[in-house]
Structures are given as C-alpha cells and as structure tokens.
N, C-alpha and C. Protein backbone atom coordinates (compact mmCIF):
# COMPACT_ATOMS: atom_id res chain seq x y z
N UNK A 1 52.17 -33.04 -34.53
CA UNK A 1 51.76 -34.40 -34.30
C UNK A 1 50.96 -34.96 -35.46
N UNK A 2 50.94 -34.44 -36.30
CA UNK A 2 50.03 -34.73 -37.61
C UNK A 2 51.22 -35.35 -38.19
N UNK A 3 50.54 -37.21 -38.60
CA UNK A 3 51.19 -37.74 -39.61
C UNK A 3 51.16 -36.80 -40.98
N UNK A 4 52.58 -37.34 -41.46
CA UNK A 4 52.75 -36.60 -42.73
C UNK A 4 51.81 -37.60 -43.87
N UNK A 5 51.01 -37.22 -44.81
CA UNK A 5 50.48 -38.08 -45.91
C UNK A 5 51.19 -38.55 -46.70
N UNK A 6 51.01 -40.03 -47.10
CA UNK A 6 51.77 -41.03 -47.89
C UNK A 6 51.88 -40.43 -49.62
N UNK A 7 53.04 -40.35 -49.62
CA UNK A 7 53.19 -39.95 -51.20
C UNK A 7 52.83 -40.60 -52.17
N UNK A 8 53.21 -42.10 -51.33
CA UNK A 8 52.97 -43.25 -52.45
C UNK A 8 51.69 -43.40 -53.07
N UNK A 9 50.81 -42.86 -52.45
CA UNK A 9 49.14 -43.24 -52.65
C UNK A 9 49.02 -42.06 -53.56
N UNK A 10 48.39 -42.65 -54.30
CA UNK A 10 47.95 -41.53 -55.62
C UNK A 10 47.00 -41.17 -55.38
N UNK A 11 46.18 -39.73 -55.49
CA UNK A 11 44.95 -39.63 -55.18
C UNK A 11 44.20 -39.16 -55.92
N UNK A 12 43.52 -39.74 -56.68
CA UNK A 12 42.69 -38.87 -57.90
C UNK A 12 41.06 -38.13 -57.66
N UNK A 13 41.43 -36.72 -57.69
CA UNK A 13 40.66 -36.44 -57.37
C UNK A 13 39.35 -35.49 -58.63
N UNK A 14 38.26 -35.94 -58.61
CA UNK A 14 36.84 -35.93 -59.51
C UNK A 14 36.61 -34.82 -59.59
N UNK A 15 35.93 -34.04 -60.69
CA UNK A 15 35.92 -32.95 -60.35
C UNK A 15 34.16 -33.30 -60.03
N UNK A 16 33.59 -32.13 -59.66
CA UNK A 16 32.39 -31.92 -58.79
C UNK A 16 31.09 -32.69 -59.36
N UNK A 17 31.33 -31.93 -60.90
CA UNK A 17 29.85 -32.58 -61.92
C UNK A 17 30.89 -32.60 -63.42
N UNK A 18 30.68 -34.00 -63.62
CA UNK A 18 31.31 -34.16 -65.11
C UNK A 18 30.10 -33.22 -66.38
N UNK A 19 30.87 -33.41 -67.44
CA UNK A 19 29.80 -32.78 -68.46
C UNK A 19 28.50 -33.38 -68.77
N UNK A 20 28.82 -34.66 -68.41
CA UNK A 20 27.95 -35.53 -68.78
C UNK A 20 26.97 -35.40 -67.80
N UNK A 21 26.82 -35.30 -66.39
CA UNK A 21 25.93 -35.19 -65.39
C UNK A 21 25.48 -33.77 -65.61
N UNK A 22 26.60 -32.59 -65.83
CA UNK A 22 25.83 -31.46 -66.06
C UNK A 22 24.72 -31.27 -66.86
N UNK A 23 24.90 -31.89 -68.40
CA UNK A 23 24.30 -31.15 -69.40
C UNK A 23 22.76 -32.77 -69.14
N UNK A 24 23.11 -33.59 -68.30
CA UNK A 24 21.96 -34.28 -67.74
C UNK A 24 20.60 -33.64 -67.01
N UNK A 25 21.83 -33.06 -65.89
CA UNK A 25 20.56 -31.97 -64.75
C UNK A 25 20.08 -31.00 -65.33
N UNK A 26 21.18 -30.41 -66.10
CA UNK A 26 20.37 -29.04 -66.89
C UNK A 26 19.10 -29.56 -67.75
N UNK A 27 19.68 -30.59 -68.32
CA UNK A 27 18.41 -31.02 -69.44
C UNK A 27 16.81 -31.27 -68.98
N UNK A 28 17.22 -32.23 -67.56
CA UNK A 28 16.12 -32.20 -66.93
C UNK A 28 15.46 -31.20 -66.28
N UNK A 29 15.93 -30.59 -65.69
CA UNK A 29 15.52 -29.59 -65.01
C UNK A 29 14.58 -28.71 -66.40
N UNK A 30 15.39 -28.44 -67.65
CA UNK A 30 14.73 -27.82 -68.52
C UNK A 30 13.24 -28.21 -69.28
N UNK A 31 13.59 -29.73 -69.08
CA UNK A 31 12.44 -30.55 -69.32
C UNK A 31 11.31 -30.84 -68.80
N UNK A 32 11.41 -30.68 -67.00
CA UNK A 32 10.40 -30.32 -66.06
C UNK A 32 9.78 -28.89 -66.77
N UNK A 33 10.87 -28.08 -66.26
CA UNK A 33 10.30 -26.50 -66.44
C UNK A 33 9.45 -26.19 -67.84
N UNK A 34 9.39 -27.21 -68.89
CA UNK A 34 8.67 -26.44 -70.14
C UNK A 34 7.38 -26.95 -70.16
N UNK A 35 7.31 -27.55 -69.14
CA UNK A 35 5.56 -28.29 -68.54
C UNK A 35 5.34 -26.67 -68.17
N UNK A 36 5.25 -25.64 -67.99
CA UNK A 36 5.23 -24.32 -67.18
C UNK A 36 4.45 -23.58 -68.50
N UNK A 37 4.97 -24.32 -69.30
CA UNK A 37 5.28 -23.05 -70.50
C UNK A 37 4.27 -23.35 -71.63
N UNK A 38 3.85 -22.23 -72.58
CA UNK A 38 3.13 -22.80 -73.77
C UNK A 38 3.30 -23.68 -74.64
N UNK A 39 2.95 -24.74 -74.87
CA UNK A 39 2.68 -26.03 -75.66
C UNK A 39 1.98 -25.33 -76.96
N UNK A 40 0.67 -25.39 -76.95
CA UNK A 40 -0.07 -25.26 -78.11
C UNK A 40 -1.37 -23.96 -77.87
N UNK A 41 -1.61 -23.66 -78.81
CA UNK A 41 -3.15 -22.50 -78.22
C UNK A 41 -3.97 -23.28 -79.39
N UNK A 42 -5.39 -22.86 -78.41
CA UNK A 42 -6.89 -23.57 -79.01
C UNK A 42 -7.32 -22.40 -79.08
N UNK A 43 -8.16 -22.54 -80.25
CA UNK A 43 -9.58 -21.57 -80.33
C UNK A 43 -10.41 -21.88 -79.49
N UNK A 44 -10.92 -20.59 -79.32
CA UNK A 44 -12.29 -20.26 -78.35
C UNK A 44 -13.47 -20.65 -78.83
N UNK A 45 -13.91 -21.62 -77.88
CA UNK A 45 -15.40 -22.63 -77.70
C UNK A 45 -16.42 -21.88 -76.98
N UNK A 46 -17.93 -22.09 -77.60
CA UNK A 46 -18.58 -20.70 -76.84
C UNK A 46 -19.05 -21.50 -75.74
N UNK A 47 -18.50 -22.59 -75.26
CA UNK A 47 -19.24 -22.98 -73.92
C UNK A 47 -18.00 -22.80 -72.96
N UNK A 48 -16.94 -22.80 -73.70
CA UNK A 48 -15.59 -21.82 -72.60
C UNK A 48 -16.03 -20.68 -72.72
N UNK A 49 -16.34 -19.72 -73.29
CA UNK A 49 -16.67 -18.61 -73.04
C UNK A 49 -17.66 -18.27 -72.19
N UNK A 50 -18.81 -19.15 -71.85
CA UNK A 50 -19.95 -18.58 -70.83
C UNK A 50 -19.08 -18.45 -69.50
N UNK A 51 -18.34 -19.39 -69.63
CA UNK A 51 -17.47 -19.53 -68.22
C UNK A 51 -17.02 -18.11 -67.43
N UNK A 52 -16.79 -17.27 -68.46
CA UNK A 52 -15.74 -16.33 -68.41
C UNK A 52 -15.91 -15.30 -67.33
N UNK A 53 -15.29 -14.26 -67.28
CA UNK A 53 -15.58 -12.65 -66.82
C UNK A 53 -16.20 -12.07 -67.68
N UNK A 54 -17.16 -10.94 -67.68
CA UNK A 54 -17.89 -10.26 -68.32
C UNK A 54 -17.08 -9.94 -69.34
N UNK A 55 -15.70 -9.11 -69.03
CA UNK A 55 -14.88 -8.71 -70.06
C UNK A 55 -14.20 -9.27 -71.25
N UNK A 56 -13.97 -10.65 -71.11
CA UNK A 56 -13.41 -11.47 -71.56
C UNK A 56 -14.49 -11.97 -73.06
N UNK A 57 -16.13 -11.71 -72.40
CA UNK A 57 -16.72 -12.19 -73.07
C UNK A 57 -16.84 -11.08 -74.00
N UNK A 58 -17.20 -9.54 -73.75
CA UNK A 58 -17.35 -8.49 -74.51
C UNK A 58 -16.08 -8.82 -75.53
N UNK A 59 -15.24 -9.17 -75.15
CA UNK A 59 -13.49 -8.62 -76.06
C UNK A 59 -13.10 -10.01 -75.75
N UNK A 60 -13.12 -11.33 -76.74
CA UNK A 60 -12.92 -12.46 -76.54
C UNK A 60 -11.87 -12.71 -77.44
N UNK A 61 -10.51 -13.04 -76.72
CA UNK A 61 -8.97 -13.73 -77.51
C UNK A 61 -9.53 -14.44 -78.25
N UNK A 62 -8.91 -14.77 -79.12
CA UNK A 62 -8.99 -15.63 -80.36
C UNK A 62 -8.60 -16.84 -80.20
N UNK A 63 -7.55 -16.95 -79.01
CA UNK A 63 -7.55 -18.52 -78.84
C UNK A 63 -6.80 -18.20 -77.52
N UNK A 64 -6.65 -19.40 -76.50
CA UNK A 64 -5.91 -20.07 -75.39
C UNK A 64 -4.83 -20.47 -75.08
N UNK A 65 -3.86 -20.24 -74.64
CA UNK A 65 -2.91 -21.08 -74.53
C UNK A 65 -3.05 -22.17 -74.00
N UNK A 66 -2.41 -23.30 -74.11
CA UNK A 66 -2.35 -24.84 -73.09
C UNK A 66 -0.75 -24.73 -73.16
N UNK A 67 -0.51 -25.07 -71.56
CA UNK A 67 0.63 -25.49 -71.20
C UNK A 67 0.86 -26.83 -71.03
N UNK A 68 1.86 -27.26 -70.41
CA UNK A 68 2.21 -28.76 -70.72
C UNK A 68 1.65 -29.78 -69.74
N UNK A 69 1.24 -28.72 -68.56
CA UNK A 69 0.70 -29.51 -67.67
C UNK A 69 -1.03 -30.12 -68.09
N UNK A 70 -1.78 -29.71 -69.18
CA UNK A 70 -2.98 -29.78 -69.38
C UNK A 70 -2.87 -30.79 -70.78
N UNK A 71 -1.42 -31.41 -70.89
CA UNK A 71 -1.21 -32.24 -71.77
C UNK A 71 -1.30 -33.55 -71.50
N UNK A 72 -1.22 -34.46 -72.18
CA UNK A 72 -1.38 -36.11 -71.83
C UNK A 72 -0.08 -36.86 -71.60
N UNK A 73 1.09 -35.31 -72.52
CA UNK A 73 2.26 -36.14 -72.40
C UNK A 73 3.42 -35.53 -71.24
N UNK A 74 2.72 -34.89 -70.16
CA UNK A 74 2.72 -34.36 -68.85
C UNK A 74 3.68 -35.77 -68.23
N UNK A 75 2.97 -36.64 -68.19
CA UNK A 75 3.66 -37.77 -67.39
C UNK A 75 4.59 -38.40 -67.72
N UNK A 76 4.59 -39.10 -69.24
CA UNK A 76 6.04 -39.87 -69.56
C UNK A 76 7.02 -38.32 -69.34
N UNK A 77 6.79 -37.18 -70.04
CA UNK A 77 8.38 -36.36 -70.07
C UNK A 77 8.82 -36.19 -68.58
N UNK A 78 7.95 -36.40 -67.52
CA UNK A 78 8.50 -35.78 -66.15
C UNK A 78 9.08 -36.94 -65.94
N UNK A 79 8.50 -38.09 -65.85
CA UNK A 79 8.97 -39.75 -65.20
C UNK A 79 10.11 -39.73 -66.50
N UNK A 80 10.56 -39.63 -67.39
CA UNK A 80 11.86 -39.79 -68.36
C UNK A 80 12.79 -39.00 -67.91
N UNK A 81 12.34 -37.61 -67.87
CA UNK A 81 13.61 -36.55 -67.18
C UNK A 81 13.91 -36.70 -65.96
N UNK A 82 12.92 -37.16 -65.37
CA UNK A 82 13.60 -37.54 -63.32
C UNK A 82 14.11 -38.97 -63.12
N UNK A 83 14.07 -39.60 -64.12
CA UNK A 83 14.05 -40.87 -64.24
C UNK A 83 15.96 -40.89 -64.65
N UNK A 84 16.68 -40.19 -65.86
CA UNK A 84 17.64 -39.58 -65.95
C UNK A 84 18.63 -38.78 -65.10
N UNK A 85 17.91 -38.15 -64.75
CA UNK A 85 18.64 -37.35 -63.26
C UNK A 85 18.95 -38.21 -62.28
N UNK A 86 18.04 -39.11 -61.50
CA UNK A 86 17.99 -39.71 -60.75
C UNK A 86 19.19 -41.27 -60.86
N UNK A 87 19.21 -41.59 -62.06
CA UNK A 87 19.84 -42.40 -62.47
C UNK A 87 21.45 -42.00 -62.38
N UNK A 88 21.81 -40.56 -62.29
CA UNK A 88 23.36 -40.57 -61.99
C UNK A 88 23.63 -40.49 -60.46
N UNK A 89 22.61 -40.74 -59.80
CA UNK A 89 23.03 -41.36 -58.30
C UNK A 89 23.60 -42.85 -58.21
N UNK A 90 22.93 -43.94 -59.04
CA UNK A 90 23.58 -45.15 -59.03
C UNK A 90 24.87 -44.88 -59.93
N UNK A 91 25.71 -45.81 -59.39
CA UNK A 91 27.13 -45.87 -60.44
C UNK A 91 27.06 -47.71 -60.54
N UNK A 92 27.02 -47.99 -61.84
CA UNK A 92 26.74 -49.07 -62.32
C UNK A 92 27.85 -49.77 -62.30
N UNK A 93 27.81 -51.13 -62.04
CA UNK A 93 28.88 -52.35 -61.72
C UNK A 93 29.05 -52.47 -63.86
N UNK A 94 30.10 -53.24 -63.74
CA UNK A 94 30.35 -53.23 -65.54
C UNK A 94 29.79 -54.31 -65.68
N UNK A 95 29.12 -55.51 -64.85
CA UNK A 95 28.07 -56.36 -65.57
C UNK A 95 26.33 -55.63 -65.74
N UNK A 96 26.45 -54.60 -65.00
CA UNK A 96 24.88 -53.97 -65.22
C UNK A 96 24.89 -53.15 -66.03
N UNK A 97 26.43 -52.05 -66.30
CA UNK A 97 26.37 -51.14 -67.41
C UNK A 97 25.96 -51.11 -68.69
N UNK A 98 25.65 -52.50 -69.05
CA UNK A 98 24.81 -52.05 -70.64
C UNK A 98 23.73 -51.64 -70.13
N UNK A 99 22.63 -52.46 -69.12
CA UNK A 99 21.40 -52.51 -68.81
C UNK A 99 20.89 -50.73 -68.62
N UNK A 100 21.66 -50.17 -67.77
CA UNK A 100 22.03 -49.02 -67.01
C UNK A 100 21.88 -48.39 -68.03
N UNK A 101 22.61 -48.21 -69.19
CA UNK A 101 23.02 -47.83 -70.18
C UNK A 101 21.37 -47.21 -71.39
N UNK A 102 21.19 -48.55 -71.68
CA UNK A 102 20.22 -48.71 -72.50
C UNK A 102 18.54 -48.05 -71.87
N UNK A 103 18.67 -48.46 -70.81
CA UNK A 103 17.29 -47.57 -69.28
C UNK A 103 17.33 -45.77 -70.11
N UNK A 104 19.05 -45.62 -69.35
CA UNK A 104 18.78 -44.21 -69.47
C UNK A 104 18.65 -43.33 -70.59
N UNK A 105 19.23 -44.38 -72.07
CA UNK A 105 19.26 -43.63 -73.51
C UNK A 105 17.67 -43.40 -74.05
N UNK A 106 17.31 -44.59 -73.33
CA UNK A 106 15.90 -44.98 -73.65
C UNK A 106 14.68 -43.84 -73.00
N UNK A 107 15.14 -43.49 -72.06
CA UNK A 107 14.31 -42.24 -71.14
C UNK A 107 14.92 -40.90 -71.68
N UNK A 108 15.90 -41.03 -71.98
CA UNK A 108 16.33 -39.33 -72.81
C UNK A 108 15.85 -39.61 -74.19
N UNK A 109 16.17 -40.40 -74.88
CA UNK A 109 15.18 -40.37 -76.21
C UNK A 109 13.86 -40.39 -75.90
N UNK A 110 12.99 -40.48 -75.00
CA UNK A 110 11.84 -40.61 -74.99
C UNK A 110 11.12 -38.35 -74.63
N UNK A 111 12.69 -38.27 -73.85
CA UNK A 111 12.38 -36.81 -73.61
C UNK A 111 12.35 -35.64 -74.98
N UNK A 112 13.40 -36.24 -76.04
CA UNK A 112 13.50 -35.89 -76.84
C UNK A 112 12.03 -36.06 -78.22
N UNK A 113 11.70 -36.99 -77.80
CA UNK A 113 10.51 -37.14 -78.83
C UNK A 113 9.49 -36.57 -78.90
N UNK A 114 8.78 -36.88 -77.50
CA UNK A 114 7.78 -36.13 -76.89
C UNK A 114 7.64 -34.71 -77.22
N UNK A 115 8.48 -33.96 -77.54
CA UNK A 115 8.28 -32.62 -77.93
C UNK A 115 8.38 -32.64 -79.65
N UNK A 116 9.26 -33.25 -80.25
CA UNK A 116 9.51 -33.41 -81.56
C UNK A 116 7.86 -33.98 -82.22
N UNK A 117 6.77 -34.94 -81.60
CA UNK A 117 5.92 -35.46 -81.98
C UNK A 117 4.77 -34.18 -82.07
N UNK A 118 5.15 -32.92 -80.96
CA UNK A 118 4.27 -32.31 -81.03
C UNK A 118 5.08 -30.91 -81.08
N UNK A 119 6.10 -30.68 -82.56
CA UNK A 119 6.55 -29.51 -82.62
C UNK A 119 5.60 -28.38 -82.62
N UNK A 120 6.14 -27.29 -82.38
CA UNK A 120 5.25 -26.50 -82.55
C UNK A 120 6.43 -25.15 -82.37
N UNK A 121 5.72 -23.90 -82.84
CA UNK A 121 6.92 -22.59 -82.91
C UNK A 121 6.49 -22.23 -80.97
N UNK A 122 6.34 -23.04 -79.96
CA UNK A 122 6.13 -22.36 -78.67
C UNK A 122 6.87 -22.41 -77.81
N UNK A 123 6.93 -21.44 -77.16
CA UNK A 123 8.30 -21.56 -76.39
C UNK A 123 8.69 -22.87 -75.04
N UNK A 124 7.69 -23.33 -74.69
CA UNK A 124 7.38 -25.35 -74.24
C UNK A 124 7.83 -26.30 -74.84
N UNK A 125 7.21 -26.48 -76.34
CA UNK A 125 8.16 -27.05 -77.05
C UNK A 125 9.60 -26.58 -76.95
N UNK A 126 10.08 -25.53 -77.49
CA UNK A 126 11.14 -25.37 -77.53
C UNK A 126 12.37 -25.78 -76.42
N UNK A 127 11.52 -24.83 -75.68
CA UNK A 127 12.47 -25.49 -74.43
C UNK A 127 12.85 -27.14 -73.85
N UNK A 128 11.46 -28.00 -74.44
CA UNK A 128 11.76 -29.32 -74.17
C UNK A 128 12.33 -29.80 -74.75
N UNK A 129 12.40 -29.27 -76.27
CA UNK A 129 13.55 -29.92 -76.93
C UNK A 129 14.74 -29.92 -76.76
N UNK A 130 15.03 -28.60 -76.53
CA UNK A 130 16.49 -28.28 -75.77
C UNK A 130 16.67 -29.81 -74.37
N UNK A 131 15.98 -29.27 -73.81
CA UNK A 131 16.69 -29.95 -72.48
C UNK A 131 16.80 -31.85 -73.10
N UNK A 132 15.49 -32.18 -73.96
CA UNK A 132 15.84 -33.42 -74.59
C UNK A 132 17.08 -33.54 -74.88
N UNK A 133 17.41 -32.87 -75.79
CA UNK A 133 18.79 -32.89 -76.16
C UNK A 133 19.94 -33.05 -75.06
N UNK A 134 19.78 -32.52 -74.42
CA UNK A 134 21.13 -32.01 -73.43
C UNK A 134 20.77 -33.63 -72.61
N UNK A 135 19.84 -34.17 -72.08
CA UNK A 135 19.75 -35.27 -71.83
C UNK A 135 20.31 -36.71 -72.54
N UNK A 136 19.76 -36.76 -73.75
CA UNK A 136 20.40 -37.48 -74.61
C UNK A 136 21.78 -37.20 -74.67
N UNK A 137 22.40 -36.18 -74.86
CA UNK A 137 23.93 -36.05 -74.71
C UNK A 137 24.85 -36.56 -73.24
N UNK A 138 23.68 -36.37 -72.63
CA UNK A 138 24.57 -36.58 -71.10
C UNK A 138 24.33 -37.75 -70.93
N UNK A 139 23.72 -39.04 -71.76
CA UNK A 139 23.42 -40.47 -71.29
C UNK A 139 24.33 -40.50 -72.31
N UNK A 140 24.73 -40.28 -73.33
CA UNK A 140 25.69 -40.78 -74.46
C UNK A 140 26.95 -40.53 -74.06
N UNK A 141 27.29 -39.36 -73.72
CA UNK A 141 28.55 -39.18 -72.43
C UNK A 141 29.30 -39.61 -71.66
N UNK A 142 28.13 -40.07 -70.74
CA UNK A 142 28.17 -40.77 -69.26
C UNK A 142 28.56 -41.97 -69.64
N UNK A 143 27.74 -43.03 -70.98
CA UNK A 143 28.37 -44.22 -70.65
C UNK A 143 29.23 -44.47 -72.20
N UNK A 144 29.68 -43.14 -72.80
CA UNK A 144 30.95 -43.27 -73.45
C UNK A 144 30.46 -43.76 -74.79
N UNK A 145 29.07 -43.52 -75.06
CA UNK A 145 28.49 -44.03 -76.69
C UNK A 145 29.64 -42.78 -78.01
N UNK A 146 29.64 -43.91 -78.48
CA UNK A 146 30.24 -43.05 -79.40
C UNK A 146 31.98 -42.38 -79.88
N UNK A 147 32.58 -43.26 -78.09
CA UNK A 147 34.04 -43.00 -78.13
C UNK A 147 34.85 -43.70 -78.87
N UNK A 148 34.62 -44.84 -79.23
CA UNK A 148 35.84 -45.89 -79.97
C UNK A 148 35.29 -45.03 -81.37
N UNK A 149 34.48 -44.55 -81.98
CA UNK A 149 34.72 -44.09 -83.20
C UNK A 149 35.46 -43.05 -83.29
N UNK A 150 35.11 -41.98 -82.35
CA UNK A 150 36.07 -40.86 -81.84
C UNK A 150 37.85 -41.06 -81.84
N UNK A 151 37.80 -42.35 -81.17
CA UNK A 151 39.34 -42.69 -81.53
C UNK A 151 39.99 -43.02 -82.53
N UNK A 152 39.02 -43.84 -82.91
CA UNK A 152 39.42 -44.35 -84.23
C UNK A 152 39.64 -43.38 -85.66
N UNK A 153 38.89 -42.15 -85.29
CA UNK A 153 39.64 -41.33 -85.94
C UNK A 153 40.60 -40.65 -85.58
N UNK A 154 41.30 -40.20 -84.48
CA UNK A 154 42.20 -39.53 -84.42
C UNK A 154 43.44 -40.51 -84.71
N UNK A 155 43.21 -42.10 -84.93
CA UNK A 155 44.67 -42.87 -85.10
C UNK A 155 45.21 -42.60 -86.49
C-alpha cells in the first residue's frame, strides 16, 4: 500500500557538514579551547610569593604561566568564535548575503589576530592561531570568497 516515489522529483541530497562549516566548528571550538592553555609566563613578584605554600617559597619557579582566561583578550576571541559558529545556523537570503558575509569574515579575522598581536612560542597561542585560521577559511568557503578567480583560472 505504499505509494511508489515520484521519479520526476529530483532530490538533492546535502551532505551532513560541508567543509566550510567543518573547518568553522573545528576552528571555533579550537579557539574556545586555547583560553585553557598557556598564553604567556610572568616573572615572580615577591608580593605573589608571600601568597604562596611554604614550599613554593623555599624553591620559587622563575616565572608563571597565564592562560587565556586571565587575559583581556578572553572576551572578543570567545564572542568572535561563537559568534562564527553560531552564524552557520542562519542561511542568508541573497539580499542579506553580503551583510552575512562581511559579519562573519570580520569575526574570523578578528579570531585570527588576537593571537597574531600577541604571538608567542605557547602552546594557547598556537592553538588559537590554528583554529583562527580554520575559521577564516570556513567564512571564505561558506560564502564562496575567492571562487570566480579560481575559475578564472582553470578557463
């Protein structure tokens, strides 16, 4: 008793996560996560040190780590990378797609900087840069920056 399905109707079917949304979530997600991670280390202040454990004070590190969360630039990279992610839930009408467009290049370059302004050999930086990247690629992707040159060479 099951109608048979219409042949005529074409059905195109999406695959799950384009590259462009992937290497988006990954980016973000990577970009959250390097708030976790070492940013920069400070030398030891002797009024941080009274603070301490006895031991710490006998045998005192030479310096601190700071992670990203004890940074200032804690807030734009999280609100840029969720801001990105969040943005491939709307699917933009083609009179809003520049607007759409320009929002999200503008929040992945901003993810990308933020770590570049404060390179450093730590593995926080590093990682934010990465996921910057992968962000910026997945807004350039998504709304096709960069394809008519792409074609224009293969003619």
């Amino acid at each position: 008793m099951n109608p048979e399905p219409d042949k005529s109707i074409a059905t195109r079917t999406r695959p799950f996560l384009t590259r462009a949304e992937l290497a988006t979530l990954v980016g973000m997600i990577l970009c959250v996560a390097s708030l976790f991670l070492v940013w920069k280390r400070e030398p030891v202040d002797q009024m941080r040190l009274r603070s301490m454990p006895a031991a710490l004070v006998l045998n005192p590190p030479r310096d601190f780590p700071v992670g990203g969360f004890d940074l200032p630039l804690r807030g734009p990279l999280t609100f840029c990378a969720v801001f990105c992610g969040v943005s491939l839930l709307i699917l933009p009408k083609p009179e809003t797609r520049s607007r759409w467009a320009a929002a999200q290049i503008t929040a992945a370059a901003v993810c990308l900087l933020l770590p570049l302004l404060r390179f450093a050999l730590q593995t926080g930086v590093i990682v934010a840069l990465l996921g910057g990247s992968l962000v910026l690629f997945g807004a350039l992707e998504r709304f096709g920056i960069g394809e008519t040159s792409r074609r224009k060479e293969e003619d």
